[in-house]
N, C-alpha and C. Protein backbone atom coordinates (compact mmCIF):
# COMPACT_ATOMS: atom_id res chain seq x y z
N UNK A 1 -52.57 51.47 -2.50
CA UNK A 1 -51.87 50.19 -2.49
C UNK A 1 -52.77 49.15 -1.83
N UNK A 2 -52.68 47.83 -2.26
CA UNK A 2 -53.72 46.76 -1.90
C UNK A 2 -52.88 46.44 -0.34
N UNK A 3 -54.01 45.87 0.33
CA UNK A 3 -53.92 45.85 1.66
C UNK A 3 -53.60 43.69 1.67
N UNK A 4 -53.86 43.44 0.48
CA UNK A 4 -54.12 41.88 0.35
C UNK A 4 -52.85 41.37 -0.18
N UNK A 5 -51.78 40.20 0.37
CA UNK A 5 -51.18 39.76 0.26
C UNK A 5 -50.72 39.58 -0.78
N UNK A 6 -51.73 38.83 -1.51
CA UNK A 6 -52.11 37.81 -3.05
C UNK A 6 -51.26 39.30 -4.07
N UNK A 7 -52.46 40.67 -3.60
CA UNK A 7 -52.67 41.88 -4.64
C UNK A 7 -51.33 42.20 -4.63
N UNK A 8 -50.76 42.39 -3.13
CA UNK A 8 -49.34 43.09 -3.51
C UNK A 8 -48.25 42.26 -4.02
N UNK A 9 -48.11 41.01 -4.38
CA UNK A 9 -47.47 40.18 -5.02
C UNK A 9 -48.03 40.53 -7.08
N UNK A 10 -48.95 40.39 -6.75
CA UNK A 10 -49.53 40.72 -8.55
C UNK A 10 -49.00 41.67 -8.94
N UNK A 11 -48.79 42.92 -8.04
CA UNK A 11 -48.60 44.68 -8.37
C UNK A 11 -46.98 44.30 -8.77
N UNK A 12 -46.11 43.24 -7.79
CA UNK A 12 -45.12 43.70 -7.60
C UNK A 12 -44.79 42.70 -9.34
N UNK A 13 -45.48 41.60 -9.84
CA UNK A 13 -45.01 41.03 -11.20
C UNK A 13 -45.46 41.56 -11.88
N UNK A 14 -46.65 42.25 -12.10
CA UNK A 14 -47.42 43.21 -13.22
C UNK A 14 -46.14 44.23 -13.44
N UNK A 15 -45.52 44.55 -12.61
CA UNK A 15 -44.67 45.86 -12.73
C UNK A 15 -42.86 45.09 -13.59
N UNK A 16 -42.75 43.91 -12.91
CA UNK A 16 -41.54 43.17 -13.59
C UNK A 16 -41.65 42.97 -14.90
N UNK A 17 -43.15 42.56 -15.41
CA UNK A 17 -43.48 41.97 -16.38
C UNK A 17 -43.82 43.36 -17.54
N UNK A 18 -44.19 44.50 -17.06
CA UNK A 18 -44.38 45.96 -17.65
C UNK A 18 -43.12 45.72 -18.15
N UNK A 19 -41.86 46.02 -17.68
CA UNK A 19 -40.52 46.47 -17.51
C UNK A 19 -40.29 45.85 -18.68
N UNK A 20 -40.32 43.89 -18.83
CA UNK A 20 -40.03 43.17 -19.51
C UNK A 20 -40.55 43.90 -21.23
N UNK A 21 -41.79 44.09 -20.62
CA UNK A 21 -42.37 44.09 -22.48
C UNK A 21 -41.54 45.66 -22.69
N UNK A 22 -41.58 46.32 -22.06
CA UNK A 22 -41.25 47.57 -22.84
C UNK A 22 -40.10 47.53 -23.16
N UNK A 23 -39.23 46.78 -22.74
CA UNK A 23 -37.60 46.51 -23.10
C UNK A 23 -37.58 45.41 -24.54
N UNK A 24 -38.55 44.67 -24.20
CA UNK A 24 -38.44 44.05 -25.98
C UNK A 24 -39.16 45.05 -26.85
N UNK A 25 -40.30 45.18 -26.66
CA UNK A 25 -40.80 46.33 -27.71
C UNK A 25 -39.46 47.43 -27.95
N UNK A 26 -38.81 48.05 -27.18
CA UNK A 26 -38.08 48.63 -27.75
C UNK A 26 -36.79 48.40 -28.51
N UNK A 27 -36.21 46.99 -28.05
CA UNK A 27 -35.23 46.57 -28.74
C UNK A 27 -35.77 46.26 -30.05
N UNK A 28 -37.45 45.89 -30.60
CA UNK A 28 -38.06 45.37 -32.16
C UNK A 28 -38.29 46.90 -32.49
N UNK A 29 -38.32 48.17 -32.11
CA UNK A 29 -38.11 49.16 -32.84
C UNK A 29 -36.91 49.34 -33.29
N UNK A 30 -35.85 49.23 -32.23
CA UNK A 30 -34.59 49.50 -32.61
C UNK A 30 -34.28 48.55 -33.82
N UNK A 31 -34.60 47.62 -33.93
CA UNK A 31 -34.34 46.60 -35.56
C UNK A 31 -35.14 47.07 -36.34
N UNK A 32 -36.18 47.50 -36.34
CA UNK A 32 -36.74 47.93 -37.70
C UNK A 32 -36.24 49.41 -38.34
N UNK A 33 -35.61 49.85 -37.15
CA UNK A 33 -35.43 51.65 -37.37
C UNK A 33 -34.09 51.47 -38.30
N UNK A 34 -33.17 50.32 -37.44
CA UNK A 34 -32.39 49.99 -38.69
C UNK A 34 -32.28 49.90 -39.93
N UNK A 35 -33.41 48.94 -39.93
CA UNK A 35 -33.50 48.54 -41.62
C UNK A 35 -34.18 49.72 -42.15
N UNK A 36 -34.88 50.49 -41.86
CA UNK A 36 -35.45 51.61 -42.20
C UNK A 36 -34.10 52.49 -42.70
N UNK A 37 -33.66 52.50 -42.24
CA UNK A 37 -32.00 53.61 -41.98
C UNK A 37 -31.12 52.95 -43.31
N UNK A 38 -30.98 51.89 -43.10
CA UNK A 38 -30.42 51.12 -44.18
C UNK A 38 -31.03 51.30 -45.85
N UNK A 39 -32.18 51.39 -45.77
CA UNK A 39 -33.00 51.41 -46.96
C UNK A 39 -32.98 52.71 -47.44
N UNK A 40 -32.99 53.49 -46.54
CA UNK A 40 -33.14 55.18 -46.70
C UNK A 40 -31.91 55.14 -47.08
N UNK A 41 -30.59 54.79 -47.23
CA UNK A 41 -29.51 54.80 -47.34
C UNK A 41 -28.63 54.70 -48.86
N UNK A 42 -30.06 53.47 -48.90
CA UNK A 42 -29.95 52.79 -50.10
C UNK A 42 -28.96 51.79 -50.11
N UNK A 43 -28.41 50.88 -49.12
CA UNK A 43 -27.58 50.23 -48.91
C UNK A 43 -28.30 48.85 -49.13
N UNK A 44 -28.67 48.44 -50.16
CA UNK A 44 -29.75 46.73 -50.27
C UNK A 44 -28.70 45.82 -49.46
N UNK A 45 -27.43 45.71 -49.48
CA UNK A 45 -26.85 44.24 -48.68
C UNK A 45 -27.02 44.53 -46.81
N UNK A 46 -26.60 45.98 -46.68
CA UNK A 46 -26.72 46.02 -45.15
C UNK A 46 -28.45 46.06 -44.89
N UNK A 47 -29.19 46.80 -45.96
CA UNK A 47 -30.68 46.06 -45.34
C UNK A 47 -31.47 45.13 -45.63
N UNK A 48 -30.81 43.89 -46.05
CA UNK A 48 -30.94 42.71 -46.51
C UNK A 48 -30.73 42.11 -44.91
N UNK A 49 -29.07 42.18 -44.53
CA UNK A 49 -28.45 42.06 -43.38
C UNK A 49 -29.42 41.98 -41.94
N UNK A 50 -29.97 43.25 -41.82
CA UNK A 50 -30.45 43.85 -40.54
C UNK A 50 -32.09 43.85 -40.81
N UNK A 51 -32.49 43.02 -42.12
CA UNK A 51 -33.88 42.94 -42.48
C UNK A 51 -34.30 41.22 -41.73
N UNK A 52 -32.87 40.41 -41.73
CA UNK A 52 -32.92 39.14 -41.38
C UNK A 52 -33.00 38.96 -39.54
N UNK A 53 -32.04 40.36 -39.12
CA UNK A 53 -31.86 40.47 -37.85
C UNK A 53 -32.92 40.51 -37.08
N UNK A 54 -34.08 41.65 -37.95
CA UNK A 54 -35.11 41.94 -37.28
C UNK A 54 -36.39 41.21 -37.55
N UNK A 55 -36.57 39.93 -38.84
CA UNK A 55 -37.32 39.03 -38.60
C UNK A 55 -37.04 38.65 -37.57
N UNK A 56 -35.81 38.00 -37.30
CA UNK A 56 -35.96 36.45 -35.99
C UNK A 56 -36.26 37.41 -34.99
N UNK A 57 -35.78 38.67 -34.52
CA UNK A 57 -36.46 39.69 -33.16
C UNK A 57 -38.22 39.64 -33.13
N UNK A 58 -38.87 40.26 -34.63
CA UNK A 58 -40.13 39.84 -34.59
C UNK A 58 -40.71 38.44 -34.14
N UNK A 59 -40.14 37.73 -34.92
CA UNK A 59 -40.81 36.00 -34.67
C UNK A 59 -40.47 35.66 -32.88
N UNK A 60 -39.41 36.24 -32.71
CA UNK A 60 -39.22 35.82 -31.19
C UNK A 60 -40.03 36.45 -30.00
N UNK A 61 -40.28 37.62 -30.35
CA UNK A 61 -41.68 38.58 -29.89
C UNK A 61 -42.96 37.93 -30.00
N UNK A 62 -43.14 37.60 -31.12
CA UNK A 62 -44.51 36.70 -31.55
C UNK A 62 -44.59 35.64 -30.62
N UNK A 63 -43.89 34.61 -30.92
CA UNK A 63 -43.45 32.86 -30.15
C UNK A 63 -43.84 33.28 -28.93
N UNK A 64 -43.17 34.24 -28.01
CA UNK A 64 -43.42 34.67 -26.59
C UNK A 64 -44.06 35.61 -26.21
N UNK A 65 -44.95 35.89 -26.70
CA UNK A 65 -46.42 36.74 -26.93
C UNK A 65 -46.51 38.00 -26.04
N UNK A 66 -45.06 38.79 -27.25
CA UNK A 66 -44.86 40.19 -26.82
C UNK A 66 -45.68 40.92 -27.56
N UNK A 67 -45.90 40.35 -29.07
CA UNK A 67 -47.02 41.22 -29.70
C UNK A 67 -47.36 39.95 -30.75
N UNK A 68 -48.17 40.25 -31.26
CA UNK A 68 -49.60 39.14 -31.51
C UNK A 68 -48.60 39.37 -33.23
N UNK A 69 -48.61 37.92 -33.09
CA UNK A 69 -48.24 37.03 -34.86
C UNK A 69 -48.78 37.68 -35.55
N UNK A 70 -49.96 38.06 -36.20
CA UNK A 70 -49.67 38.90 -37.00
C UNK A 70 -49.70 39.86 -37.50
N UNK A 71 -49.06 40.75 -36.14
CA UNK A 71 -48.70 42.07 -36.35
C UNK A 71 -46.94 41.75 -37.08
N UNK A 72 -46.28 40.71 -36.42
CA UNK A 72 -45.30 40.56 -36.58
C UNK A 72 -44.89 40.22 -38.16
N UNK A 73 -45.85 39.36 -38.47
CA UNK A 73 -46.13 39.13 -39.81
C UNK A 73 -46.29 40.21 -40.85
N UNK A 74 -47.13 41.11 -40.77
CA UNK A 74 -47.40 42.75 -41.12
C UNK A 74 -45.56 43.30 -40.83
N UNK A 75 -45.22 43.44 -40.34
CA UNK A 75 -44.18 44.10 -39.95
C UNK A 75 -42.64 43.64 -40.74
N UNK A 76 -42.79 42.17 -40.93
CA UNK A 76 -41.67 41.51 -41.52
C UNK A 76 -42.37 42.20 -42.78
N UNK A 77 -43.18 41.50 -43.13
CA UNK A 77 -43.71 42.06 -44.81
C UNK A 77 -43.68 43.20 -45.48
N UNK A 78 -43.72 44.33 -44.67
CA UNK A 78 -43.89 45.68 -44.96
C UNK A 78 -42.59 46.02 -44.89
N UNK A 79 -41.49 45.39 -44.43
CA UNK A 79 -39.67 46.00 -44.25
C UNK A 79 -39.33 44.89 -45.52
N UNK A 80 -39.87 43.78 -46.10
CA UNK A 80 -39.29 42.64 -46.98
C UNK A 80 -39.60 43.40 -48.21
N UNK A 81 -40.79 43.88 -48.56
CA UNK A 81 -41.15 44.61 -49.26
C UNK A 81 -40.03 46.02 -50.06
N UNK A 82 -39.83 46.81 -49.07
CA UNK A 82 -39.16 48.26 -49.23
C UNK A 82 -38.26 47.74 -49.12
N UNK A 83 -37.33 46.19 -48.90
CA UNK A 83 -35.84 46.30 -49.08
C UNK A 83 -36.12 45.57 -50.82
N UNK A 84 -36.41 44.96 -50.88
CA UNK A 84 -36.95 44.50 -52.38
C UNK A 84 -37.16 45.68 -53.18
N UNK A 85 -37.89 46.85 -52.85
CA UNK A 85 -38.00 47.72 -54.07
C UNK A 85 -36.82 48.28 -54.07
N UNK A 86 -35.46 48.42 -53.16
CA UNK A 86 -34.29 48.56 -53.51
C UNK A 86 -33.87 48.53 -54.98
């Protein structure tokens, strides 16, 4: 553990800010696993539905640079895609 004021303040937001991303990253799996689920289902209106849910989750990840635009971009495209070949 840092002995420096400054350090143990950094340790203690590095660790808030860990917490933060891994709680959105996991809520943008949980939307895509959806639409995944939905498609596997074969249900085109509910993964039409939960395909829209989990753009604005991506784009809002992106905007606040939980993961880099365009992965997010890749990610909408590749779920817009497989609900389309519905």
């Amino acid at each position: 553990m840092a002995n420096i004021k400054q350090q143990k303040k950094r340790v203690i937001t590095n660790e808030k800010r860990h917490l933060r991303n891994v709680a959105v990253k996991s809520e943008l799996k949980t939307q895509v696993r959806r639409v995944r689920e939905a498609i596997e289902a074969g249900d085109k209106e509910a993964a039409q539905k939960q395909l829209l849910v989990a753009s604005k989750a991506l784009d809002k990840a992106a905007g606040r640079g939980f993961i880099h635009k365009n992965q997010a971009a890749e990610r909408k495209s590749k779920l817009a895609k497989a609900v389309n070949n519905l």
